[in-house]
PDB file of N, CA and C in Angstrom:
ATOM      1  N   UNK A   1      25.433 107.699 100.913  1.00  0.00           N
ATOM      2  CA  UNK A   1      24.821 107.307  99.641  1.00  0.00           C
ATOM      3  C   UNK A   1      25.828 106.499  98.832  1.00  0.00           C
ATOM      4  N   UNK A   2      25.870 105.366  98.088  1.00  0.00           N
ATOM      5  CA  UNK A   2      26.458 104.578  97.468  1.00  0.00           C
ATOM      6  C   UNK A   2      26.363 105.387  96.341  1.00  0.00           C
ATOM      7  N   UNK A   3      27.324 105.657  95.951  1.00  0.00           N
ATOM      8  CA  UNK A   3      27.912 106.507  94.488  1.00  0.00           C
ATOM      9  C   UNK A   3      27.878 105.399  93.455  1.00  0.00           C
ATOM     10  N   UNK A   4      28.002 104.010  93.290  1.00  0.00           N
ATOM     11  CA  UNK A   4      28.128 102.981  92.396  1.00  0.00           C
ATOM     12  C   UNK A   4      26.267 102.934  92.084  1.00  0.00           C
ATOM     13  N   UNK A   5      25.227 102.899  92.686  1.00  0.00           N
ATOM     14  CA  UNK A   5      24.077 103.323  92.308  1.00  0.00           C
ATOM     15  C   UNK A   5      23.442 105.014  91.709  1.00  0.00           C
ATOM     16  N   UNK A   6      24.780 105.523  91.846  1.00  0.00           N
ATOM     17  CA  UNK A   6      24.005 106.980  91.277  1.00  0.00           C
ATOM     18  C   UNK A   6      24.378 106.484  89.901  1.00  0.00           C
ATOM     19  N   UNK A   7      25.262 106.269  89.464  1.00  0.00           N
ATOM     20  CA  UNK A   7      25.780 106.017  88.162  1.00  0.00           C
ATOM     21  C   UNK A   7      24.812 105.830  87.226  1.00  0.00           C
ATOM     22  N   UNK A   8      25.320 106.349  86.104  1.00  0.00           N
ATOM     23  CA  UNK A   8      23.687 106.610  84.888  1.00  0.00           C
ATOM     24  C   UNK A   8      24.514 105.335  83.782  1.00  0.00           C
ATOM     25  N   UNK A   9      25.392 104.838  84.190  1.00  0.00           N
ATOM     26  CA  UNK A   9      26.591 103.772  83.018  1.00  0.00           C
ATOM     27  C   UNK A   9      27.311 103.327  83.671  1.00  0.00           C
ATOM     28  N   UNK A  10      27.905 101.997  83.015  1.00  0.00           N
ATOM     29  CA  UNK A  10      29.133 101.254  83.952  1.00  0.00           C
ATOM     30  C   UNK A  10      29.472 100.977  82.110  1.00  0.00           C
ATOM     31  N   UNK A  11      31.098 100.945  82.902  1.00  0.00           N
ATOM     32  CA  UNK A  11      31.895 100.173  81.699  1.00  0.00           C
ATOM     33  C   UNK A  11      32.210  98.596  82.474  1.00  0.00           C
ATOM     34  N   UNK A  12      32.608  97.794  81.281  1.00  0.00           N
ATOM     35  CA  UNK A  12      32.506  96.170  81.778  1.00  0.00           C
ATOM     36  C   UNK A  12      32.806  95.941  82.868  1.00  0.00           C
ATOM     37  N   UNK A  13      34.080  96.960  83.109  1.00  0.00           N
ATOM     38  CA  UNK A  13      35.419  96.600  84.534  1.00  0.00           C
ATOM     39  C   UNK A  13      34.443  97.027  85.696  1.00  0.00           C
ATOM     40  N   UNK A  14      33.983  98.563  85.349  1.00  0.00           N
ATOM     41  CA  UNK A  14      33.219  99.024  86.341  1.00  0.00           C
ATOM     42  C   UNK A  14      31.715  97.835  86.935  1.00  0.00           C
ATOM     43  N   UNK A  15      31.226  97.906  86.070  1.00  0.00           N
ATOM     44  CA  UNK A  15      30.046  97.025  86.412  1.00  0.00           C
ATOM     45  C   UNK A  15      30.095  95.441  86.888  1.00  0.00           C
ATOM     46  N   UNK A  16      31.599  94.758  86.608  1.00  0.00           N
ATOM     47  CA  UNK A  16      32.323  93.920  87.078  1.00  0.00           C
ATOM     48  C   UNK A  16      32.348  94.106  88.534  1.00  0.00           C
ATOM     49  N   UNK A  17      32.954  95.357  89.092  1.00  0.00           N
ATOM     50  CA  UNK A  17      33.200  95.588  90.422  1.00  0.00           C
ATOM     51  C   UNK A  17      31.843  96.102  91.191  1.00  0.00           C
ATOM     52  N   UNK A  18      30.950  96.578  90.955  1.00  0.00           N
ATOM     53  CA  UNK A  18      29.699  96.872  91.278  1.00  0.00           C
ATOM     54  C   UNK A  18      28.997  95.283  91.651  1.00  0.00           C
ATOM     55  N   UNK A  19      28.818  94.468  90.900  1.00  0.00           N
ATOM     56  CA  UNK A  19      28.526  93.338  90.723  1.00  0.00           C
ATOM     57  C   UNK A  19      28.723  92.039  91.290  1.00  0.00           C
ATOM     58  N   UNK A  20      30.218  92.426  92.056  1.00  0.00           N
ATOM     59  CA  UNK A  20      30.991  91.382  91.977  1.00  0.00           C
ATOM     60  C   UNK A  20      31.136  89.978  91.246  1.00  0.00           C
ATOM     61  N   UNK A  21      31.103  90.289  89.902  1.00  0.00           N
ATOM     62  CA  UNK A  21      31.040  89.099  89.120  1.00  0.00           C
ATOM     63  C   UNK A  21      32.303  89.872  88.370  1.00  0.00           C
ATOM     64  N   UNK A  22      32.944  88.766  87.421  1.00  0.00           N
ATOM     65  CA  UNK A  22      34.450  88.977  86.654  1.00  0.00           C
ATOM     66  C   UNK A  22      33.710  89.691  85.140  1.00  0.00           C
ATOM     67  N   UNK A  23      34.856  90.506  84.893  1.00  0.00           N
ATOM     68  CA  UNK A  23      34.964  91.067  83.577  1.00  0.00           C
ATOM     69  C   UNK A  23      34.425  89.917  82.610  1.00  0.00           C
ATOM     70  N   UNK A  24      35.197  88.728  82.576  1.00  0.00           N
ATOM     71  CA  UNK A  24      34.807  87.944  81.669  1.00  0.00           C
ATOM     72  C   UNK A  24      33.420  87.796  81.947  1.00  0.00           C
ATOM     73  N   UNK A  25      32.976  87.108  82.537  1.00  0.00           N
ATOM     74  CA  UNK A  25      31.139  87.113  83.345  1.00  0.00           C
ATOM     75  C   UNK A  25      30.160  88.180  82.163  1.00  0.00           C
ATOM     76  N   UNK A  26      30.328  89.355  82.451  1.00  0.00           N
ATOM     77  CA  UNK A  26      29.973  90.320  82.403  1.00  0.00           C
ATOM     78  C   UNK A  26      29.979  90.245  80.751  1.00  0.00           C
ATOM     79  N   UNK A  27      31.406  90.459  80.239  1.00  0.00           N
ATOM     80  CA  UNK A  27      31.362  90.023  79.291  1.00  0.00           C
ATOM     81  C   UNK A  27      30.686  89.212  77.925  1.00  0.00           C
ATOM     82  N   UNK A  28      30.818  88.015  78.781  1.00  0.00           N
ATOM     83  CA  UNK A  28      29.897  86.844  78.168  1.00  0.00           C
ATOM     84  C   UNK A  28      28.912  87.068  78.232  1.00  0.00           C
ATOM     85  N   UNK A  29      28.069  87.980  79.158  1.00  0.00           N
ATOM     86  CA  UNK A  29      26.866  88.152  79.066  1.00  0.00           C
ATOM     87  C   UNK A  29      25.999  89.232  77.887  1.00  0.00           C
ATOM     88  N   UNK A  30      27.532  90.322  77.415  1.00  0.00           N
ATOM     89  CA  UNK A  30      26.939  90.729  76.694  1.00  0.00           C
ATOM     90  C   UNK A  30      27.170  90.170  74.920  1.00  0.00           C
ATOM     91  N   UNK A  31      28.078  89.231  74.775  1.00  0.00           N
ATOM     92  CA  UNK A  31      28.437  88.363  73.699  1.00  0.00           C
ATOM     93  C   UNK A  31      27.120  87.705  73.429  1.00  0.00           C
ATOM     94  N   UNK A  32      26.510  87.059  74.651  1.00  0.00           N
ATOM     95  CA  UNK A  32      25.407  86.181  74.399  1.00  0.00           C
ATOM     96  C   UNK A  32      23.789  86.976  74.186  1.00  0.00           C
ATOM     97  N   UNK A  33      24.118  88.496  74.034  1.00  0.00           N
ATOM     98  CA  UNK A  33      22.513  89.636  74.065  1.00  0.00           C
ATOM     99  C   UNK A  33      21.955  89.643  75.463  1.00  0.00           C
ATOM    100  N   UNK A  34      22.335  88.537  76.247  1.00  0.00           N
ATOM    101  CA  UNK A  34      21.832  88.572  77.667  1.00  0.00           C
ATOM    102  C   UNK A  34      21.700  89.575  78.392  1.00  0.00           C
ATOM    103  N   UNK A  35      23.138  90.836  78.109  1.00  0.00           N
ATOM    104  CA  UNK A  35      23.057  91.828  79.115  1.00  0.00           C
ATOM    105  C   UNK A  35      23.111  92.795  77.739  1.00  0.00           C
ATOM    106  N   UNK A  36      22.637  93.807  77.478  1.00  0.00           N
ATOM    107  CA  UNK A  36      22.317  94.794  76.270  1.00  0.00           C
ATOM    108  C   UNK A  36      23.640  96.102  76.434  1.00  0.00           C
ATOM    109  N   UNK A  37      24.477  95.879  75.589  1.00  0.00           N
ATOM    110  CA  UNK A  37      25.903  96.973  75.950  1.00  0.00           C
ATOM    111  C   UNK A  37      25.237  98.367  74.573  1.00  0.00           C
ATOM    112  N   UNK A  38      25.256  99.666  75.275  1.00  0.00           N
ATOM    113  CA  UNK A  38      25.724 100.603  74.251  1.00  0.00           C
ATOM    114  C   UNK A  38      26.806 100.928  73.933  1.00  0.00           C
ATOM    115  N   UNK A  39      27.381 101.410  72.929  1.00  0.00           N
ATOM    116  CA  UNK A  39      28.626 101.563  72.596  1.00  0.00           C
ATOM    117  C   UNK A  39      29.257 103.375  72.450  1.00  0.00           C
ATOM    118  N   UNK A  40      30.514 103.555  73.090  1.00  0.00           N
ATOM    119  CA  UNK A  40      30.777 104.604  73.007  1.00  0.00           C
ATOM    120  C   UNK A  40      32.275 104.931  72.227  1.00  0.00           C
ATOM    121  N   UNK A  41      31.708 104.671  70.809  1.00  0.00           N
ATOM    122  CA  UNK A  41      32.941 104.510  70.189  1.00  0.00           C
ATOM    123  C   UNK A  41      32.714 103.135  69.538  1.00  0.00           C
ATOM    124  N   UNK A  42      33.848 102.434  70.506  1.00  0.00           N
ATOM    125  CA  UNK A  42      34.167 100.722  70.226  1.00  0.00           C
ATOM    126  C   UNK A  42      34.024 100.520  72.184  1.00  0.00           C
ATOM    127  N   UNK A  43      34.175 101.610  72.948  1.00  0.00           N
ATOM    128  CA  UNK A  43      33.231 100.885  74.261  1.00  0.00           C
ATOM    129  C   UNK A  43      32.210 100.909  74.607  1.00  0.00           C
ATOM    130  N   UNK A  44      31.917  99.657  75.273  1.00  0.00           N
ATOM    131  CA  UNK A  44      30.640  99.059  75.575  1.00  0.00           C
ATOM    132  C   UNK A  44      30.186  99.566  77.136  1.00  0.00           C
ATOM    133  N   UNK A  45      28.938 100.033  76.988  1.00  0.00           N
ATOM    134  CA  UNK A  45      28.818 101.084  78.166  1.00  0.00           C
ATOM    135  C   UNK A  45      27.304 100.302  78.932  1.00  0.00           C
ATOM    136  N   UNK A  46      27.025  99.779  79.645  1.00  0.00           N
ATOM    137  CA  UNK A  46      25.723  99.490  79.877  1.00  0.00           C
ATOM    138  C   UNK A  46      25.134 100.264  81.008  1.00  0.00           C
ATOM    139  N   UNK A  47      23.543 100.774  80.359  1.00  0.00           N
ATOM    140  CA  UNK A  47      23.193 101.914  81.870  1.00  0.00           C
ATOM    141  C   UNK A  47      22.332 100.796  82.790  1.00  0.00           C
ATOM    142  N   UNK A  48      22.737 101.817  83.915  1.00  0.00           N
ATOM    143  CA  UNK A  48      22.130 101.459  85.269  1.00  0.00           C
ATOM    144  C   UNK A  48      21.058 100.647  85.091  1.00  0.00           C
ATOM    145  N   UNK A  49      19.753 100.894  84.352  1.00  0.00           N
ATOM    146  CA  UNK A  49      18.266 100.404  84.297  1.00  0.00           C
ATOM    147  C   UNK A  49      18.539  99.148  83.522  1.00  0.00           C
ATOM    148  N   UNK A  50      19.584  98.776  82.558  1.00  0.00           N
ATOM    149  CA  UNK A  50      19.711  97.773  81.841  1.00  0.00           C
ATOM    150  C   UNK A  50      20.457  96.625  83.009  1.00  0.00           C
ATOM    151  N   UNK A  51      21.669  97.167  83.569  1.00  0.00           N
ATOM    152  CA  UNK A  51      22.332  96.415  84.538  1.00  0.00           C
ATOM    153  C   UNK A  51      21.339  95.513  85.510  1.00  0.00           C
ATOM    154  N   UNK A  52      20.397  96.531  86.021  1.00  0.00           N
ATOM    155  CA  UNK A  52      19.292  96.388  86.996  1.00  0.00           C
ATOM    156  C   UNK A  52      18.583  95.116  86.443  1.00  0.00           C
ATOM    157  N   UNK A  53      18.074  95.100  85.113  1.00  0.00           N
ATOM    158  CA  UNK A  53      16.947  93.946  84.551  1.00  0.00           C
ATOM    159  C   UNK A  53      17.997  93.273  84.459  1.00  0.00           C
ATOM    160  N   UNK A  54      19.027  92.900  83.981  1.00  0.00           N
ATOM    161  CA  UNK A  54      19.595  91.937  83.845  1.00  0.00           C
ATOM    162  C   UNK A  54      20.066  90.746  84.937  1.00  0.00           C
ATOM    163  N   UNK A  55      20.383  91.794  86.167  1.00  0.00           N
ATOM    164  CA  UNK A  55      20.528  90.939  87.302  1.00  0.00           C
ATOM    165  C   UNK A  55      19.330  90.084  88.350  1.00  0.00           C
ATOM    166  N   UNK A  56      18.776  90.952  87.959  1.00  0.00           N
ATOM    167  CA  UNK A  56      16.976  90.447  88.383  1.00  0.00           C
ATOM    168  C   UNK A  56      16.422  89.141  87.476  1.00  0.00           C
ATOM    169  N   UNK A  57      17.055  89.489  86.273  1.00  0.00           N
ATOM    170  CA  UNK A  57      16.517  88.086  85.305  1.00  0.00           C
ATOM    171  C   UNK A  57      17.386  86.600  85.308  1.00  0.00           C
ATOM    172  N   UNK A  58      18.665  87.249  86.489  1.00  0.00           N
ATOM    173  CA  UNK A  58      19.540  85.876  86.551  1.00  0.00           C
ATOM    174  C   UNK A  58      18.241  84.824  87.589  1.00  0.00           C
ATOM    175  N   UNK A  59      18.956  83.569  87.774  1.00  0.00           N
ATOM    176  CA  UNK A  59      17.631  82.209  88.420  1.00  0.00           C
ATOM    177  C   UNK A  59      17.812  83.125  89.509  1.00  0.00           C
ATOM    178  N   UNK A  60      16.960  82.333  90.498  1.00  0.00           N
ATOM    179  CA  UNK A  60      17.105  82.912  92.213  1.00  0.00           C
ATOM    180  C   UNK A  60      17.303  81.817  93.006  1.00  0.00           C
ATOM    181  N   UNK A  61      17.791  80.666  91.905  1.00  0.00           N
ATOM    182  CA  UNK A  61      18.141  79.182  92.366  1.00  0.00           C
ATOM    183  C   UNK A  61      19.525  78.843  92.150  1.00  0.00           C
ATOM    184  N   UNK A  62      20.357  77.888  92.667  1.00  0.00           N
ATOM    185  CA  UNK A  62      21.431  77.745  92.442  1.00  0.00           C
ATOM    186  C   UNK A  62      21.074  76.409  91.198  1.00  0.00           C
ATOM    187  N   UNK A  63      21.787  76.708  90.130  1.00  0.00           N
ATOM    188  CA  UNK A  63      21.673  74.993  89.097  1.00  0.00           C
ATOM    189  C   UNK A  63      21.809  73.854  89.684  1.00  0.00           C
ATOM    190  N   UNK A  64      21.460  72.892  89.341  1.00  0.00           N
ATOM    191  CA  UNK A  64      21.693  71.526  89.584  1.00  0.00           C
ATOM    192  C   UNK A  64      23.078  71.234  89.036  1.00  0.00           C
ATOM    193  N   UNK A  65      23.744  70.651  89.826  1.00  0.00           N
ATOM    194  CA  UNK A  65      24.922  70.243  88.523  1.00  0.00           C
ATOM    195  C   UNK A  65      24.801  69.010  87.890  1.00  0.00           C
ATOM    196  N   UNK A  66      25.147  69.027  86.740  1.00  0.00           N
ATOM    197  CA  UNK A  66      25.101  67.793  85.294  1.00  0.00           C
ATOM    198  C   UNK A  66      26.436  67.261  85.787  1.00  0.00           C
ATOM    199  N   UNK A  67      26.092  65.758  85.940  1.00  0.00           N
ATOM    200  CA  UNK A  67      27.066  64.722  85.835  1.00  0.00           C
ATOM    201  C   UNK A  67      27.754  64.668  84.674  1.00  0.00           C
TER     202      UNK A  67
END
């Protein structure tokens, strides 16, 4: 059983490594409301079901790149 899916919360670093996307990434995503952080304290905790919609709502296309 993958223990990184039992998880009921990830902190940035954690959900960084779950993800494989960078702290900053992750980050920015929750600077921009994109990814929804609760706070425990002054850390930012995001649960599992939030992580889940968020990655599902990234494209399923790669961008075009702008000249």
């Amino acid at each position: 059983m993958d223990t990184q899916l039992d998880k009921l919360s990830y902190s940035v670093p954690n959900l960084a490594l779950a993800t494989d996307l960078s702290v900053d990434s992750i980050s920015k995503a929750i600077k921009a409301g994109d990814l929804v952080a609760n706070y425990f304290g002054t850390k930012p905790v995001v649960t599992r079901d939030e992580a889940r919609r968020w990655l599902e709502s990234l494209p399923n296309e790669k961008p075009e790149r702008v000249a």
